[in-house]
N, C-alpha and C. Protein backbone atom coordinates (compact mmCIF):
# COMPACT_ATOMS: atom_id res chain seq x y z
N UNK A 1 11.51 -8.79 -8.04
CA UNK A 1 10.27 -8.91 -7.28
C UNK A 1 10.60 -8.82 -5.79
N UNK A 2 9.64 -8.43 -5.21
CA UNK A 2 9.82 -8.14 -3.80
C UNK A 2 8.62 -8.98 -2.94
N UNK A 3 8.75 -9.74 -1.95
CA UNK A 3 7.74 -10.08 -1.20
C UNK A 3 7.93 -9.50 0.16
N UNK A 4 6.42 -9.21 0.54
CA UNK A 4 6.30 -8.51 2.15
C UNK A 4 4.83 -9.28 2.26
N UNK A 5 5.84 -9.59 3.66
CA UNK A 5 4.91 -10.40 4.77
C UNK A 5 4.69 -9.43 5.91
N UNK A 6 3.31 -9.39 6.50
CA UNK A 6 3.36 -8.13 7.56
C UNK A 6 1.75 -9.10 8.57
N UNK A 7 2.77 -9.15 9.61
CA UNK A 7 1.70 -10.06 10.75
C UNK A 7 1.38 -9.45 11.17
N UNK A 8 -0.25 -9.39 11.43
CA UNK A 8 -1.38 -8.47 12.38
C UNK A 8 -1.92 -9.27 13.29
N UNK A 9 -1.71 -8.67 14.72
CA UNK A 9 -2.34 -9.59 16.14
C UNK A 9 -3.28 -8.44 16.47
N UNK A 10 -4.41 -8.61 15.91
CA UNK A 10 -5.73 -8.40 16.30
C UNK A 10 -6.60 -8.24 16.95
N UNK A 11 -7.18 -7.37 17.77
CA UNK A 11 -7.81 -7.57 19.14
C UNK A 11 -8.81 -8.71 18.58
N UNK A 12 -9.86 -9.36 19.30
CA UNK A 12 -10.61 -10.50 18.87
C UNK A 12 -11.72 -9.72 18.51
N UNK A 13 -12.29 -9.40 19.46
CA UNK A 13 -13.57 -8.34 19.00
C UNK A 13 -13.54 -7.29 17.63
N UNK A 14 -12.29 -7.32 17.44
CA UNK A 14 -12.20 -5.97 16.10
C UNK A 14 -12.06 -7.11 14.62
N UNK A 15 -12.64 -8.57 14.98
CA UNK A 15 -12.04 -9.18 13.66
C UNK A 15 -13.08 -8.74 12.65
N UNK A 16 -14.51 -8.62 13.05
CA UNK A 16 -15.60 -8.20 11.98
C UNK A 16 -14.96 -6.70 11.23
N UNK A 17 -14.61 -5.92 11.87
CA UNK A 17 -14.15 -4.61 11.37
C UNK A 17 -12.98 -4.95 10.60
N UNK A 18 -12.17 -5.43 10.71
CA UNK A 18 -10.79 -5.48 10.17
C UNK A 18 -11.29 -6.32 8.85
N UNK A 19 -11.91 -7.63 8.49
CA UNK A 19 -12.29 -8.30 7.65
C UNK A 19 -12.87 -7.37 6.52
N UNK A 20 -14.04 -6.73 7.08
CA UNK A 20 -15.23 -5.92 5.95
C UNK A 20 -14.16 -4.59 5.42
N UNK A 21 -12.97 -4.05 6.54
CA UNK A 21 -12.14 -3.00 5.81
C UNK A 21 -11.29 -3.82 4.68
N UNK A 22 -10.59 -4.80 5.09
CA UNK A 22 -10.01 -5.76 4.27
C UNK A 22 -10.94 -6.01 2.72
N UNK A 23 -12.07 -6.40 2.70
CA UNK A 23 -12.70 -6.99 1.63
C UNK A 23 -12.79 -5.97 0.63
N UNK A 24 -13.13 -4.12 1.31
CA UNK A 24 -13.14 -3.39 0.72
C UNK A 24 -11.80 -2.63 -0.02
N UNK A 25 -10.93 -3.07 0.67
CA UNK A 25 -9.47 -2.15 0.08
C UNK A 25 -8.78 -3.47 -0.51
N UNK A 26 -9.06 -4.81 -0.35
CA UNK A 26 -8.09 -4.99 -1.21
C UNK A 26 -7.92 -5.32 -2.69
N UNK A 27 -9.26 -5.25 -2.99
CA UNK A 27 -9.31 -4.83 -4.68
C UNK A 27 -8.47 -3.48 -5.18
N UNK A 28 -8.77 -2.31 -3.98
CA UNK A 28 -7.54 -0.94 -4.15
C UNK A 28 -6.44 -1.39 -4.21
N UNK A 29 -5.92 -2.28 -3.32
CA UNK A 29 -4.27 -2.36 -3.13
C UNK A 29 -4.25 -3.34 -4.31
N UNK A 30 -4.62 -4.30 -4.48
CA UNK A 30 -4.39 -5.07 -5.71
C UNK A 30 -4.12 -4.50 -7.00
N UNK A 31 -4.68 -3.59 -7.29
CA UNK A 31 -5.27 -2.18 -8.60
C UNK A 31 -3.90 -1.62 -8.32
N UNK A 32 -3.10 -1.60 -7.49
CA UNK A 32 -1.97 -0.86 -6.96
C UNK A 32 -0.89 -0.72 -7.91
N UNK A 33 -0.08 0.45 -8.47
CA UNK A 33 0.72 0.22 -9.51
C UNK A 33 2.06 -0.87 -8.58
N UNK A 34 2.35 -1.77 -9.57
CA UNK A 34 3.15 -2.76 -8.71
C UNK A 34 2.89 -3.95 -8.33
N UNK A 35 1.59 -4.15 -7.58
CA UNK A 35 1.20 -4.84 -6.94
C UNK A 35 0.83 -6.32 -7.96
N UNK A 36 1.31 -7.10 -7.50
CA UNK A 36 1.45 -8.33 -8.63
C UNK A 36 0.05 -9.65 -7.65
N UNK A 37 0.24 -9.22 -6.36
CA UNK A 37 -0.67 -10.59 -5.36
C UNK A 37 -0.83 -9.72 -4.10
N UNK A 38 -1.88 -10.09 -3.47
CA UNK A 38 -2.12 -9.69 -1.99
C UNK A 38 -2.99 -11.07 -1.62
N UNK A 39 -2.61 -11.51 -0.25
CA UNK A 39 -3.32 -12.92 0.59
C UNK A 39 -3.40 -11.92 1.43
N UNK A 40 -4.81 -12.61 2.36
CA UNK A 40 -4.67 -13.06 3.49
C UNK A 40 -4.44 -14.11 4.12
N UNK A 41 -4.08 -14.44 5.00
CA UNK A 41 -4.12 -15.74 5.93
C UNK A 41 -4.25 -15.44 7.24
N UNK A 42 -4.99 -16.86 7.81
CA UNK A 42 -4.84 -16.98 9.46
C UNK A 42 -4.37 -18.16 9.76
N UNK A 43 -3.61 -17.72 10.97
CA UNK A 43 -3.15 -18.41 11.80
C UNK A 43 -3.99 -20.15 12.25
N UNK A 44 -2.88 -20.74 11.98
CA UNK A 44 -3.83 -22.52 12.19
C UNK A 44 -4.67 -22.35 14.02
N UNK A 45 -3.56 -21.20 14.73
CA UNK A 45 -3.95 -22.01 15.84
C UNK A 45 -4.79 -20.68 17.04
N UNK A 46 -4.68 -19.30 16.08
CA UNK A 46 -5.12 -18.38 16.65
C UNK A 46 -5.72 -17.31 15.87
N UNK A 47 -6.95 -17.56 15.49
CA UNK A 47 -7.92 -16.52 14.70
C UNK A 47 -7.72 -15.33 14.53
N UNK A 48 -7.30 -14.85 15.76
CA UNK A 48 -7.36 -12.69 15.54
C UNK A 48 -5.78 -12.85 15.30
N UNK A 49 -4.38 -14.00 15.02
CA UNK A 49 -3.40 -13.39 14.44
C UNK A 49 -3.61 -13.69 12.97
N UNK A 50 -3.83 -12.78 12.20
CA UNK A 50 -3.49 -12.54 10.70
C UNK A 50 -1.96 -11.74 9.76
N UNK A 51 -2.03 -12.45 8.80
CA UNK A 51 -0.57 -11.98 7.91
C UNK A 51 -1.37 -11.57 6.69
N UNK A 52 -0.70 -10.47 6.30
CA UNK A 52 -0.99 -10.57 4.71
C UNK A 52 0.41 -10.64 3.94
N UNK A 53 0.12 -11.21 2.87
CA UNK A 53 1.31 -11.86 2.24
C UNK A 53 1.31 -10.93 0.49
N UNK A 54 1.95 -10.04 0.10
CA UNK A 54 2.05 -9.95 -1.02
C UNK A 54 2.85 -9.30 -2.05
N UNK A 55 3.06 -9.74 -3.20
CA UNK A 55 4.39 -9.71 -4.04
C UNK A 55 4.34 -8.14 -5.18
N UNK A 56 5.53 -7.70 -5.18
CA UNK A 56 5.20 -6.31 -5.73
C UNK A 56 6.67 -6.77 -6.24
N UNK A 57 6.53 -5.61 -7.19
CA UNK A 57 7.06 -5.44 -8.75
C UNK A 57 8.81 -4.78 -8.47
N UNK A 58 8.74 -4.34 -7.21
CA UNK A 58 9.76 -3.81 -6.85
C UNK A 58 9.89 -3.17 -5.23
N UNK A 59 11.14 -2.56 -4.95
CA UNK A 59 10.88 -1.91 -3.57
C UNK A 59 10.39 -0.59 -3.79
N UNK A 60 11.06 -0.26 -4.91
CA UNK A 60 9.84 1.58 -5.25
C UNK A 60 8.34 1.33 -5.63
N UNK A 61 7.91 0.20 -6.06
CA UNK A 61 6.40 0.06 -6.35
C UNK A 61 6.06 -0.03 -4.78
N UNK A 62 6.29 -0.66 -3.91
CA UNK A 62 5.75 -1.36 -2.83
C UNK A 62 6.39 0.29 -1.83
N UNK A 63 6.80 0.82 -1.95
CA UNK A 63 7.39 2.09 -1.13
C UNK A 63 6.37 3.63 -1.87
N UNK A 64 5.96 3.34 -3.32
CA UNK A 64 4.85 3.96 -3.72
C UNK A 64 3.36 3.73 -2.92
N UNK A 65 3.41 2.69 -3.16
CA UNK A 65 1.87 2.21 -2.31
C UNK A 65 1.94 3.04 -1.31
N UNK A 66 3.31 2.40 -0.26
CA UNK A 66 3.25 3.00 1.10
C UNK A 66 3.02 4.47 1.05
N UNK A 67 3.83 5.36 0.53
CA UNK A 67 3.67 6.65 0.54
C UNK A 67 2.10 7.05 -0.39
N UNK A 68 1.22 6.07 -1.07
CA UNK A 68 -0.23 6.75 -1.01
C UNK A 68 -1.74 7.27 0.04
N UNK A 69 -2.51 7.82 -0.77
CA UNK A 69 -3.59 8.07 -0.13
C UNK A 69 -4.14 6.75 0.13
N UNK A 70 -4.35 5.79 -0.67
CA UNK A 70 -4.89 4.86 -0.44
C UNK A 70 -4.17 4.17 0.97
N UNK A 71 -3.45 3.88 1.21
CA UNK A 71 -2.69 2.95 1.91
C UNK A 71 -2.43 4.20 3.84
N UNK A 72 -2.22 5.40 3.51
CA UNK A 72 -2.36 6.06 5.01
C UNK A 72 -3.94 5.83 4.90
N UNK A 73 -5.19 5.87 4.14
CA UNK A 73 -6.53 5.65 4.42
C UNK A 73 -7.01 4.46 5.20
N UNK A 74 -6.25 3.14 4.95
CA UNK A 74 -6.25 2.28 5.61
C UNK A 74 -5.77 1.66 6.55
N UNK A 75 -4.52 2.57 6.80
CA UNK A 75 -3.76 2.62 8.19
C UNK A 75 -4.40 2.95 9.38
N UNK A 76 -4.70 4.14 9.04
CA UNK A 76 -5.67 5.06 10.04
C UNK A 76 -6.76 4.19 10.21
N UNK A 77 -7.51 3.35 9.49
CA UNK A 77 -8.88 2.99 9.95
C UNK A 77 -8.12 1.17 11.06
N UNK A 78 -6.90 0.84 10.27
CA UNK A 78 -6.87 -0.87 10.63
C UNK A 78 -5.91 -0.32 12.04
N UNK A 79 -4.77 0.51 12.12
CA UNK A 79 -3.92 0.37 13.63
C UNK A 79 -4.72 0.55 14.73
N UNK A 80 -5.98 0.95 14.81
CA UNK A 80 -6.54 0.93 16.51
C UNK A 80 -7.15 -0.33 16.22
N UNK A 81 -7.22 -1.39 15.48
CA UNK A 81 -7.60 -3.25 15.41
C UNK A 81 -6.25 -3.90 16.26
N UNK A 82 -5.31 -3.03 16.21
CA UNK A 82 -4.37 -3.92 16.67
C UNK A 82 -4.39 -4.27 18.17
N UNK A 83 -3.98 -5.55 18.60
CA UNK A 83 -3.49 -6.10 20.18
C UNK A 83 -2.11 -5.61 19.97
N UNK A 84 -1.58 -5.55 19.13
CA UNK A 84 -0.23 -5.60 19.29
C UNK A 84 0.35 -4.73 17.95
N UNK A 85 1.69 -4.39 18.32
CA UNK A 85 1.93 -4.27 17.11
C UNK A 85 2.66 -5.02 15.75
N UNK A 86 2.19 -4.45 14.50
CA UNK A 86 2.58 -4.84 13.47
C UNK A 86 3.58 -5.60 13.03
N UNK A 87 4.00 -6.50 12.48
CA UNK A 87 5.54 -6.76 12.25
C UNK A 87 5.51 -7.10 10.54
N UNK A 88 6.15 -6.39 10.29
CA UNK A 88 6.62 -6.49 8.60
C UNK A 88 8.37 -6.88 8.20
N UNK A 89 8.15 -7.87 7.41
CA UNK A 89 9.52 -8.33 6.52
C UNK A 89 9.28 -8.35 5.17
N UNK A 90 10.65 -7.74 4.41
CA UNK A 90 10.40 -7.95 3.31
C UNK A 90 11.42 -8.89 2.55
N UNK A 91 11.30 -9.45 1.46
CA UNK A 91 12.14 -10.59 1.24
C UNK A 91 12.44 -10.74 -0.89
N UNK A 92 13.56 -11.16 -1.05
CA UNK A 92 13.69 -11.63 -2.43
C UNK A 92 13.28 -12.74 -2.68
N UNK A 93 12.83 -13.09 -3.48
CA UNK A 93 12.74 -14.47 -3.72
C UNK A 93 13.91 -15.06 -4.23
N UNK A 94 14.46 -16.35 -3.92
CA UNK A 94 15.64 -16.51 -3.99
C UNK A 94 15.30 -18.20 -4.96
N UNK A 95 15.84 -17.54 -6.05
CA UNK A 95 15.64 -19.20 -6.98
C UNK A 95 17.08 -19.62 -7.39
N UNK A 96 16.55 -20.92 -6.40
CA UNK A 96 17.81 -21.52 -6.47
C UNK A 96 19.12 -21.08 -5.87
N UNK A 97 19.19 -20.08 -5.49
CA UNK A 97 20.41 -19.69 -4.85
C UNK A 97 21.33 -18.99 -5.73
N UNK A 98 20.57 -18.45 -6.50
CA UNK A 98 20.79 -17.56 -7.98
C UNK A 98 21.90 -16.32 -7.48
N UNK A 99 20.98 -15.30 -6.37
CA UNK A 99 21.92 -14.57 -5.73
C UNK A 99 23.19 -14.59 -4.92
N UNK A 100 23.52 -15.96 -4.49
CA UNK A 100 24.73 -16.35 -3.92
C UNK A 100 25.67 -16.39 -5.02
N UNK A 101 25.42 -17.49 -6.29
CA UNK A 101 26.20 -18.03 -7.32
C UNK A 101 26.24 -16.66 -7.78
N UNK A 102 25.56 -15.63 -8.45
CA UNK A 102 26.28 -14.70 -8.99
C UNK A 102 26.70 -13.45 -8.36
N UNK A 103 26.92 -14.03 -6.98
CA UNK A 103 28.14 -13.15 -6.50
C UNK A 103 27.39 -11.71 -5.85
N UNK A 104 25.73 -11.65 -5.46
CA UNK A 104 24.82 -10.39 -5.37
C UNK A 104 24.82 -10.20 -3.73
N UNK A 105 24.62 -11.41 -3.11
CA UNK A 105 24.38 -11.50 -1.75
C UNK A 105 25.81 -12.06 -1.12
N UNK A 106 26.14 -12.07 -0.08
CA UNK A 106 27.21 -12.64 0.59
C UNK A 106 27.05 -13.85 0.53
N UNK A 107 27.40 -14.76 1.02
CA UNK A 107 27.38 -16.46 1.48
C UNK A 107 27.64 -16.36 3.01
């Protein structure tokens, strides 16, 4: 499994637009081959910064998405929302420290 976290700093005025594109695509991205969860969240202490948080099946499922129609469709409409730009990480989930003990990741 793969998790990607990707923080969006938002102009303030573009939050109505970014929300109603959001409500509409993420039943698409969810439907996504791969796609296991998609969140949103906001920020405790600043409204227009948002993350979306969500877990895919692999790095080729989540690198499929990226390379679809669906996903450049919503690029194009959400990057002129931005104040800033994007920041994306992607991450293993690490149980227990599973990948250290069997020798996958460094220490």
């Amino acid at each position: 499994m793969l998790i990607r976290i990707v923080r969006l700093t938002l102009q303030r005025d573009a939050l109505p637009s970014f929300y109603a594109l959001f409500q509409k695509a993420a039943p698409q991205i969810r439907q996504a081959q791969g796609c296991k969860r998609l969140e949103l969240w906001v920020d405790c202490t600043s409204s227009h910064i948002l993350t979306t948080y969500s877990e895919w099946e692999s790095e080729s499922s989540l690198a499929s998405y990226r390379e679809s129609d669906l996903f450049r469709e919503v690029w194009v409409q959400v990057k002129p929302l931005f104040a800033a730009p994007a920041v994306a990480h992607s991450y293993y989930p690490d149980q227990e420290n599973k990948s250290i003990h069997d020798g996958i990741l460094p220490t």
